[in-house]
Structure formats: structure tokens, C-alpha cells
Protein backbone atom coordinates (compact mmCIF):
# COMPACT_ATOMS: atom_id res chain seq x y z
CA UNK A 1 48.91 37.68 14.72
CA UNK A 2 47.93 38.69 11.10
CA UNK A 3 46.80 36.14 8.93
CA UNK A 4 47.10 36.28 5.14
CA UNK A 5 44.25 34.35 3.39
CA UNK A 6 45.85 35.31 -0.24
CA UNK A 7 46.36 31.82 -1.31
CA UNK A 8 43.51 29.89 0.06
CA UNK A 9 41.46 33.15 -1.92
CA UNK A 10 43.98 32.75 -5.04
CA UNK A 11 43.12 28.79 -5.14
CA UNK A 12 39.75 28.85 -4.64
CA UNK A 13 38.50 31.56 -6.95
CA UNK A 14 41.10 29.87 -9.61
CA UNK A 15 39.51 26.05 -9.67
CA UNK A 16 35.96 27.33 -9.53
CA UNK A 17 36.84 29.18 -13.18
CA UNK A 18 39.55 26.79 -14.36
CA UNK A 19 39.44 23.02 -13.10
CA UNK A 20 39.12 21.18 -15.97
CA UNK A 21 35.97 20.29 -17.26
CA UNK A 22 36.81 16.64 -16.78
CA UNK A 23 38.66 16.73 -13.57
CA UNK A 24 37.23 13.64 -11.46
CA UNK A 25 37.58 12.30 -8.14
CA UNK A 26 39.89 9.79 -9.15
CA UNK A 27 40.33 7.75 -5.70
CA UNK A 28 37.10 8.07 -4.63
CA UNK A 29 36.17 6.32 -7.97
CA UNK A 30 39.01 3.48 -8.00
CA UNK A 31 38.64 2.65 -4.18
CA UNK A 32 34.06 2.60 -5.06
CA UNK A 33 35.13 0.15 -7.91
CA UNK A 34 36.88 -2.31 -6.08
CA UNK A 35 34.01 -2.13 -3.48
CA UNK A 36 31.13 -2.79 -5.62
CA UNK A 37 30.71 -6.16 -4.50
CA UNK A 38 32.49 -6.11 -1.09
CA UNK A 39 30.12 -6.71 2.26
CA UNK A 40 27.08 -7.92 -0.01
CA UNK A 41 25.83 -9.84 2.59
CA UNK A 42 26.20 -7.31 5.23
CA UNK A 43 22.90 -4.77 6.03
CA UNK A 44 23.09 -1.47 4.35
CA UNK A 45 23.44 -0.04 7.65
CA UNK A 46 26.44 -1.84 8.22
CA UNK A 47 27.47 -1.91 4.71
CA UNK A 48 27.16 1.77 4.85
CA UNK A 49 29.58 2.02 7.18
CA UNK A 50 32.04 -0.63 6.09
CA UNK A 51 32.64 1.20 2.06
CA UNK A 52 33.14 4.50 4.37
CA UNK A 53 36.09 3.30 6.61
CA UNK A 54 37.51 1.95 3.94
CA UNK A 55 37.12 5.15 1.80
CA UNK A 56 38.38 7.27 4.15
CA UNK A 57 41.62 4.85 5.08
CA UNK A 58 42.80 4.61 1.67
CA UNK A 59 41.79 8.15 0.48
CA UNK A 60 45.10 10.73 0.69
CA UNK A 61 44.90 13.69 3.00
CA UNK A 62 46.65 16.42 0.97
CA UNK A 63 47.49 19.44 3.16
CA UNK A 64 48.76 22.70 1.69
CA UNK A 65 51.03 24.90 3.86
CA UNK A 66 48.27 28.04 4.19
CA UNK A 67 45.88 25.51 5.40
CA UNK A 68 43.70 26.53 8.83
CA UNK A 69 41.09 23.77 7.75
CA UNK A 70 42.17 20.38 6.82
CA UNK A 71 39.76 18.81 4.01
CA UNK A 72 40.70 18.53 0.41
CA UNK A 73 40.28 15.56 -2.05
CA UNK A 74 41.99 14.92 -5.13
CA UNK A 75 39.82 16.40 -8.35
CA UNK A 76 41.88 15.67 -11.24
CA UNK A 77 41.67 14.03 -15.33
CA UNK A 78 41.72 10.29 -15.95
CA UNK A 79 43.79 8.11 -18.36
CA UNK A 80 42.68 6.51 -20.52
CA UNK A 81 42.53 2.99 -18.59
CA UNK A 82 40.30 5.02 -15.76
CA UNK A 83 37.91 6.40 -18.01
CA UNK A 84 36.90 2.73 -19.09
CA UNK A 85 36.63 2.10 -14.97
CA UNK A 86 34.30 5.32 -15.35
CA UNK A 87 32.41 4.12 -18.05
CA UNK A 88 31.37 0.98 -16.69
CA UNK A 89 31.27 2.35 -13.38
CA UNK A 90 28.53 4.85 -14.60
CA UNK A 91 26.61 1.61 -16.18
CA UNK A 92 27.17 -1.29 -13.61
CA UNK A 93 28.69 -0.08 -10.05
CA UNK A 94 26.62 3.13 -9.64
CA UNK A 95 23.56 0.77 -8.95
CA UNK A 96 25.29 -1.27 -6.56
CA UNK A 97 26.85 1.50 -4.67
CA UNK A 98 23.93 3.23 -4.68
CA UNK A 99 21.93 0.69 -3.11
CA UNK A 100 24.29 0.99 0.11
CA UNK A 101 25.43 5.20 -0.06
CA UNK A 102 21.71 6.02 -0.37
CA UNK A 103 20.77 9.38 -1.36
CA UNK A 104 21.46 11.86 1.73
CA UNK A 105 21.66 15.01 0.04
CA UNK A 106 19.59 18.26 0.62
CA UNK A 107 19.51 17.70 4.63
CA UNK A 108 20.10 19.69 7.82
CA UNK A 109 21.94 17.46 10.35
CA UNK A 110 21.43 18.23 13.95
CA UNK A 111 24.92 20.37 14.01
CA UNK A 112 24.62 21.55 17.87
CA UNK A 113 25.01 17.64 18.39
CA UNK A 114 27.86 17.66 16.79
CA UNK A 115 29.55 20.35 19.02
CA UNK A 116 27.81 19.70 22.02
CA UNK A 117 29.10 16.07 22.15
CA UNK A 118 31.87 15.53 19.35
CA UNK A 119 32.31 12.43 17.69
CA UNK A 120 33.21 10.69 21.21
CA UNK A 121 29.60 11.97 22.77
CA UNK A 122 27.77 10.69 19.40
CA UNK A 123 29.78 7.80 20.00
CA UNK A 124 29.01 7.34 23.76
CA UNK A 125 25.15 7.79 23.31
CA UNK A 126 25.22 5.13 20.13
CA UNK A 127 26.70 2.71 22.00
CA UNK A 128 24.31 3.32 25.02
CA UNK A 129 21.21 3.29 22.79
CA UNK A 130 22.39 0.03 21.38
CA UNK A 131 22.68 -1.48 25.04
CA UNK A 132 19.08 -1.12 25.01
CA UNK A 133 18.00 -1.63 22.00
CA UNK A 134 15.49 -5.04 21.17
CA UNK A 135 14.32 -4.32 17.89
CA UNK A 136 16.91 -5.99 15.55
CA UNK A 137 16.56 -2.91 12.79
CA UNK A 138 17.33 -0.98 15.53
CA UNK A 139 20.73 -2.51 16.54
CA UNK A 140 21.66 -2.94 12.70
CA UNK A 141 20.97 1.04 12.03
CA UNK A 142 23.18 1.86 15.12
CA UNK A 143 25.75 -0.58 14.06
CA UNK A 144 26.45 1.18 11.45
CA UNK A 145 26.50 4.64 12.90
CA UNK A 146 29.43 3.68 14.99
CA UNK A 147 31.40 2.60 12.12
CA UNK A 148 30.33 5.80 10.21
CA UNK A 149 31.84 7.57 13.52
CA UNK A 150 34.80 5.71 13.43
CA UNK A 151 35.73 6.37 9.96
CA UNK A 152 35.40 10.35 10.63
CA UNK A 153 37.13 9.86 13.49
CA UNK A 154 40.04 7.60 12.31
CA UNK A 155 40.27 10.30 9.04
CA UNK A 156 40.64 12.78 11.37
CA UNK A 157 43.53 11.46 13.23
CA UNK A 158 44.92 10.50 9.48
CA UNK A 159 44.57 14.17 9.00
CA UNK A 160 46.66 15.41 12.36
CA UNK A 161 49.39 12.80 11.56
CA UNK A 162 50.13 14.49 8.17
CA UNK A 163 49.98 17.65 9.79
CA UNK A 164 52.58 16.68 11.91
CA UNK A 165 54.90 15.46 9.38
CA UNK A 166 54.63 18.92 7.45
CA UNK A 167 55.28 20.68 10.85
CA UNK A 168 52.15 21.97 11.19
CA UNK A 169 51.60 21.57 15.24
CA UNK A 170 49.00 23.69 15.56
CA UNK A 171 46.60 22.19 12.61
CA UNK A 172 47.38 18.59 13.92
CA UNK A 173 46.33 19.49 17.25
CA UNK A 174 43.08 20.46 16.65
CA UNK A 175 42.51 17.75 14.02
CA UNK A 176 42.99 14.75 17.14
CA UNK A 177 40.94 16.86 19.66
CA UNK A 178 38.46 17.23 16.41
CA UNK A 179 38.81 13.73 16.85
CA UNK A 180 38.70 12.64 19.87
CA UNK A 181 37.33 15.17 22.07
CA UNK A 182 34.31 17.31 23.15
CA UNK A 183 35.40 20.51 21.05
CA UNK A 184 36.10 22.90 23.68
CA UNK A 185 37.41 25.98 21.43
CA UNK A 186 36.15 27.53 18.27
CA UNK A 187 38.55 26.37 15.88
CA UNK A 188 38.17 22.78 16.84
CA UNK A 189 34.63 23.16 16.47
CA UNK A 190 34.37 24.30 13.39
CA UNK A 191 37.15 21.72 12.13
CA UNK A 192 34.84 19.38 12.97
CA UNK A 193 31.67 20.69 11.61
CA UNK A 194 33.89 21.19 8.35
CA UNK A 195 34.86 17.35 8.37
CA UNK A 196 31.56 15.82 8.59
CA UNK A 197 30.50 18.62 6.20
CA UNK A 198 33.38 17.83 3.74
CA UNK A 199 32.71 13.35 4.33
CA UNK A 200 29.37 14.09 2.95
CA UNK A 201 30.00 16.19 0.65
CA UNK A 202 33.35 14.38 -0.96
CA UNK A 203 33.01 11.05 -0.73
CA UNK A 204 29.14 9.79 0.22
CA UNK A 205 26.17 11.84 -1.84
CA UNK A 206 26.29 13.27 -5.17
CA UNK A 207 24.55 16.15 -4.84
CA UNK A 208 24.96 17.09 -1.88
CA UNK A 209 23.17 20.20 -0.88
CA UNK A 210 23.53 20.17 2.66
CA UNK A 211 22.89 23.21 5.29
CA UNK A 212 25.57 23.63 7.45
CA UNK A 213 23.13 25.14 10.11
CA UNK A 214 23.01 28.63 12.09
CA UNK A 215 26.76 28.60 12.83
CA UNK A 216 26.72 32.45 14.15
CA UNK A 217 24.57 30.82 16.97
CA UNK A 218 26.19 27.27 17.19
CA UNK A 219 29.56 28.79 17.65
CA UNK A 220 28.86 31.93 19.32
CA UNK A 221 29.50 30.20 22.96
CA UNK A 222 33.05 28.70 21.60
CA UNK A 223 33.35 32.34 20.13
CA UNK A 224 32.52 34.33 23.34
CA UNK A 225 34.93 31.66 25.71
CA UNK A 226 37.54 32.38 23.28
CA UNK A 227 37.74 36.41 23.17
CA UNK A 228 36.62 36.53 26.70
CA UNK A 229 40.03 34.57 28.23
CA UNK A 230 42.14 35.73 25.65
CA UNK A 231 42.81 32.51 23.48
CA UNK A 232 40.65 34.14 20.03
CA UNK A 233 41.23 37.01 18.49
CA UNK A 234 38.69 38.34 15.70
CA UNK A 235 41.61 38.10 13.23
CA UNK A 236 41.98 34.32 13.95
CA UNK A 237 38.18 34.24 13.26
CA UNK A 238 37.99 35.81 10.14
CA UNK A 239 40.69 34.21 8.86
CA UNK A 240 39.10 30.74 9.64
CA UNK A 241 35.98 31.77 8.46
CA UNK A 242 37.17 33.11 5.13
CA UNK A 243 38.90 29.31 4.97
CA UNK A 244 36.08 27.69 5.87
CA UNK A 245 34.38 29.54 2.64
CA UNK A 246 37.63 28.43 0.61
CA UNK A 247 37.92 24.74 0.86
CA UNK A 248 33.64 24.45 0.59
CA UNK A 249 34.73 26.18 -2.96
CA UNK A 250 37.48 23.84 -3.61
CA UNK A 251 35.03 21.22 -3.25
CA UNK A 252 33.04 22.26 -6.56
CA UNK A 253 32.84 21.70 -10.03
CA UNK A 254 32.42 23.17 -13.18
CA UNK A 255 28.99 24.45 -15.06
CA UNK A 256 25.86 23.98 -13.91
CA UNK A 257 23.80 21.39 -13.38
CA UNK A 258 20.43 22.26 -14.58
CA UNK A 259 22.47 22.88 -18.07
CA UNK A 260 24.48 20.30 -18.42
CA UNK A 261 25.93 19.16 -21.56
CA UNK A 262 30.07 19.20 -22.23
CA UNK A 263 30.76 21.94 -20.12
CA UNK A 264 29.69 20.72 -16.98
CA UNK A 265 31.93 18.14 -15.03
CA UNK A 266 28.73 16.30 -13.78
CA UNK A 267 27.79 14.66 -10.30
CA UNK A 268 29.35 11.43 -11.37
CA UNK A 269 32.75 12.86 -11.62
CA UNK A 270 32.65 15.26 -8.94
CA UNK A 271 29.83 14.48 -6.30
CA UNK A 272 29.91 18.17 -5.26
CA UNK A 273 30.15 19.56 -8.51
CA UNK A 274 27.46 22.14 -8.75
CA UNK A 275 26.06 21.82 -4.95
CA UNK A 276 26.84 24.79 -2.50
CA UNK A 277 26.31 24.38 1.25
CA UNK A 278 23.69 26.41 2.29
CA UNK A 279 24.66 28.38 5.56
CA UNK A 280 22.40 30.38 8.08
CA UNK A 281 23.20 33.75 9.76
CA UNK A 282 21.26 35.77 11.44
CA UNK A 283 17.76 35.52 12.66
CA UNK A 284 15.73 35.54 15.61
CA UNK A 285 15.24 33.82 18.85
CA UNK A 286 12.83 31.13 20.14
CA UNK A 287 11.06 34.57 21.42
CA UNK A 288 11.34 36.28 18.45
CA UNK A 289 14.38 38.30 19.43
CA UNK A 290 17.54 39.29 17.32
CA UNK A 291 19.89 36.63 17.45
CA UNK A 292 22.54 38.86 15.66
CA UNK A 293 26.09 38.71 17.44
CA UNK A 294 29.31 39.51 16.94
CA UNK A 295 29.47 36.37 15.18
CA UNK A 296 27.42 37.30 12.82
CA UNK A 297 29.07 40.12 11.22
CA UNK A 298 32.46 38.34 10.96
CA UNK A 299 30.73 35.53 8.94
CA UNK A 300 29.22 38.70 6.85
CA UNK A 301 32.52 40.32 6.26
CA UNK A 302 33.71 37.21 5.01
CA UNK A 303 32.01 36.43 2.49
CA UNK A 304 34.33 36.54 -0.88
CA UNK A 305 32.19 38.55 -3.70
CA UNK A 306 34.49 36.64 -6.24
CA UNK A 307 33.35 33.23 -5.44
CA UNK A 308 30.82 31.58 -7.72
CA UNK A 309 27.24 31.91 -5.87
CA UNK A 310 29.19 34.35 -3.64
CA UNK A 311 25.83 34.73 -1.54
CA UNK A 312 26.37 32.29 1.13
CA UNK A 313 22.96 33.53 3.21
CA UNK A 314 18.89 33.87 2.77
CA UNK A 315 16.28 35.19 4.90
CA UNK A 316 13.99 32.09 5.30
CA UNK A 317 11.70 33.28 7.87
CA UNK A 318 10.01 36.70 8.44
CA UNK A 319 11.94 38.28 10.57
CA UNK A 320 14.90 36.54 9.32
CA UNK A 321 16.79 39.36 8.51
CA UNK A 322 16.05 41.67 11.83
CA UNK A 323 18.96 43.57 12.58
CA UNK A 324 21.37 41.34 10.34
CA UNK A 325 24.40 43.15 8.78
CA UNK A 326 23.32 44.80 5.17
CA UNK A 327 25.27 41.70 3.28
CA UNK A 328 22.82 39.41 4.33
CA UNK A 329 19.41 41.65 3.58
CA UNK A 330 17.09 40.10 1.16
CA UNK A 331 13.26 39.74 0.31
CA UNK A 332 12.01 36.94 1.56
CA UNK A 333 10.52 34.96 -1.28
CA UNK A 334 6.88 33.69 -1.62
CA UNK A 335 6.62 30.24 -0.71
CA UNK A 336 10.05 30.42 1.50
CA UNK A 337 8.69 29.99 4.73
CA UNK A 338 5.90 27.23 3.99
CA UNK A 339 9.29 25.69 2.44
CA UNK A 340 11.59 26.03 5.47
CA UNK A 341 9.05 24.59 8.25
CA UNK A 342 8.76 21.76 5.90
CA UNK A 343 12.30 21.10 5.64
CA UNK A 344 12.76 21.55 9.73
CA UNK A 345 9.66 19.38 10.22
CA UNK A 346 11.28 16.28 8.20
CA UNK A 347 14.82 17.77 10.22
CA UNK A 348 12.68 16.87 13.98
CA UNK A 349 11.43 14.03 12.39
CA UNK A 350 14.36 11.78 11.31
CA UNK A 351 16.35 13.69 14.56
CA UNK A 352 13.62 11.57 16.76
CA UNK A 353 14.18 8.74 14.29
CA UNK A 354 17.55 8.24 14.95
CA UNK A 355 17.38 8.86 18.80
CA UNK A 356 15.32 6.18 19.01
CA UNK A 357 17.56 4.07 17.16
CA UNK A 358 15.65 3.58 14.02
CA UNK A 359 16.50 2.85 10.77
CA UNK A 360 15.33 4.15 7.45
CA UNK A 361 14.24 1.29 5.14
């Protein structure tokens, strides 16, 4: 099957350049206003939780026909009656929501959980954790992880349901196993990884900045499965992969931020406005082998060199770079690598954290 990515190219490179200035998440601030003093009494953990189910119930789930990836939220101007909700959202709610969506941004999150058990295995092992759990933090911090999961998961299905109505059987199918399921095939896998991607992204942390991970080595067994019985083609790949770049683009702003000023839409408008997702190709092994696949290269070839910060991949650690495809060859900064372990260090750390079912304060 040939798949033509024209569009989801077109669209992308198009509101990067021409989105208006202005253009605002417009739900994401009406639904945040008329939370601002829901659940006060609850625990942020909980409360956490509770503003993101009902985000992503009342948020719409727009689909275009060209879609391979469901995720898109609704950037567009306010009226004049919404810019006064801006304005004194900016002065009043943004404390008050802020105290309950803390700060998450520029984070790795342990992504081979995510496809190793889905949202059902994070789920599962949540629930068991909490059957054991004494401390009372504890319980309260896992609390609200299962309603985080449930949200994702109940957007999901949201998200298959309107593919079904627009006759799109194949999108709405992986959307529920997304949803439901251990992802047992590439596509569904990355859906997922997409989702949780986009939820953080969209509708939780201004500023995102998150790193989406080594997905050339995540994926590769989902990758291998697939071409080995039959059910992937490299085609398919690519064109989900060059998708996958899309609608992280979509998600974006204009200007930048260390600028500023009245040509940049600012994180208040946008949350994502001027924060790409960092991606990692490439590499070596735990023994300090190669761990360049097939993979690899298709996530290479499809990178856009039209897209705004077009250079979706670094070289963080010596070696980084060993027998990576010449799109991804680079330097390796000074400082980079003291940098990296750092950030994988804190990455262990909060990973043990939250296995032991402990909140942050």
C-alpha cells in the first residue's frame, strides 16, 4: 500500500509559519477556568487527576481524514469575552491551577513501561502497589495515578469512537487496543506513546520539553514482529513515522520563547508553544555496541528538513553517534554528557520513587 503523507506535511509546515500569533487553546482554557476552584479539598495527587478526566472528557477529539495518529487540540483566536477569561486567568487561576498541574516539563518518562505493559499493565501494578501500601502519602500519590490512567485511557476510547463515526476502522482500532490493551503491534505502540506524549504536552505542562525516549530501540521488537510475519511493511512505517513528526509540529506555536515580545504566542496560550520533543536514535548498547537498526534509518529518512528545528536527534554520549545514519552525525558538545547522566540519574531516581509508591511533595 502507498501512503501519501502530502497533507499531514502541507498542514504541519503551514501552522508552524502561519498560526496566528494569538491562536490559543481555547477549551483547554474555558474547561481550567471553571476548574479553578473545583476538588479544593481533595490532595493534589488526587486533584491532579480529577482536573485531567475532566479535561480530557470535555475536550473535542478532532480527526482529519489523512490522519494515521489521532491527537490534535483546538489552537485558535479568542473573542473578545474569552480574552477577559484570559486575562484574569493569567492573574488569578494560573496560581491555583498551578498549585495542582505542577510543573512536569523537561522529563524522560520510563517509555519501555509504557509499551511493555500499556495503560492496563500501569494500571494493574498501581492498583497492586496500592494493596500494599501503609504509608498514607503513598496511597494518595497512587490514587491519583489511576485516575491520571483512566483519563488517557477513557480519551483514548473517545478517540476510536470518533474514528468510527468518520469510517475510519482501522484508526479506531488501534486507538481501543491503545487503550485497553498490552500494545502488541507497532502502530499501536506508538499511538500510545504519542497519546501520553500529546496529554502532556496539550493539556498538563506549559513548557513541556519532554524526551520521547530511544524509540529506534523501544519499538524495534514491535518493528521486527511486524516485517517478520508479514503484518508491517517499511512504507506503513515511514509513513507513521513522518506523522508522528507532523502532529508533534501541529502541537507548536509561534516565535520563540527566549525572545518573546508580540510575536510570540506565549506558554500561556499555547502550553507547547515553543517546546519540541526531544527524540533519541541511535547509540550504543549496555556493552558499548551499535544499537543502530533498521529502525533507525527509517526514523532518519523521516525527518522533514522544512519543519521548524527540523533536527529531531543529538549525540549525547560518546559514542552516540557509532554507526548512525549521516542525518543524525553531530559533535558532541562540551558539557553534554556530564548533562545527560544527570538528567538519567534524576530519570532512575523518581522511576524508583514512583515504584515504591511515593509521592513528590
Amino acid at each position: 500500500m502507498k501512503y501519501d503523507l502530502t497533507k499531514n506535511i502541507e498542514e504541519a509546515g503551514r501552522e508552524l509559519v502561519s498560526r496566528p500569533v494569538k491562536a490559543t487553546t481555547a477549551e483547554l482554557l474555558l474547561i481550567q477556568y471553571e476548574l479553578r476552584n473545583k476538588y479544593r479539598d481533595r490532595p493534589q495527587p488526587e486533584r491532579y487527576g480529577l482536573y485531567l478526566d475532566e479535561i480530557l472528557e470535555k475536550v473535542s477529539v478532532p480527526l482529519e481524514k489523512y490522519d494515521l495518529i489521532a491527537g490534535r487540540s483546538i489552537h485558535r483566536l479568542l473573542d473578545d469575552e474569552e480574552e477577559k477569561i484570559f486575562s484574569t486567568y493569567n492573574k488569578e487561576a494560573t496560581l491555583r491551577i498551578d498549585r495542582t498541574m505542577l510543573d512536569n516539563g523537561h522529563i524522560i518518562y520510563s517509555w519501555e513501561d509504557v509499551v511493555a505493559l500499556g495503560l492496563c499493565g500501569l494500571k494493574k501494578r498501581a492498583e497492586d502497589t496500592l494493596a500494599k501500601a501503609e504509608n498514607e502519602d503513598s496511597r494518595i500519590f497512587l490514587k491519583g495515578a489511576l485516575l491520571v490512567y483512566g483519563a488517557i485511557e477513557k480519551y483514548l476510547l473517545r478517540y476510536s469512537e470518533k474514528a468510527k463515526e468518520l469510517g475510519m476502522a482501522e484508526l479506531s482500532e488501534v486507538c481501543r487496543k491503545a487503550a485497553t490493551e498490552v500494545p502488541n503491534d507497532f502502530r499501536t505502540a506508538l499511538q500510545l506513546l504519542y497519546t501520553v506524549t500529546f496529554v502532556q504536552c496539550s493539556y498538563i505542562t506549559k513548557n513541556p520539553t519532554v524526551t520521547v525516549g530511544r524509540l529506534d530501540n523501544i519499538l524495534y521488537p514491535l518493528y521486527k514482529r511486524g516485517i517478520e510475519d508479514g503484518s508491517l511493511t517499511n512504507g506503513e512505517v515511514s509513513a507513521l513515522i513522518t506523522d508522528f513528526y507532523c502532529k508533534h509540529n501541529l502541537n507548536m506555536g509561534r516565535g520563540e520563547h527566549q525572545v518573546g515580545g508580540e510575536n510570540a504566542t506565549t506558554f500561556n496560550r499555547i502550553y507547547n508553544f515553543d517546546a519540541p520533543q526531544y527524540l533519541m536514535l541511535a547509540g550504543t548498547d549496555e556493552n558499548g555496541n551499535s544499537a543502530v537498526n533498521e529502525l533507525t534509518e527509517l526514523f532518519a529518512e523521516a525527518i522533514e528538513p522544512k519543519f521548524k528545528k527540523s533536527r529531531h536527534c543529538r549525540p549525547l554520549l560518546q559514542g552516540y553517534g557509532q554507526g548512525a545514519p549521516q542525518a543524525l552525525a553531530y559533535p558532541l558538545p562540551k558539557g553534554f554528557k556530564q548533562c545527560f547522566d544527570d538528567v538519567l540519574q534524576r530519570h532512575r531516581h523518581h522511576k524508583r520513587l514512583y515504584e515504591n509508591g511515593t509521592s513528590r511533595k
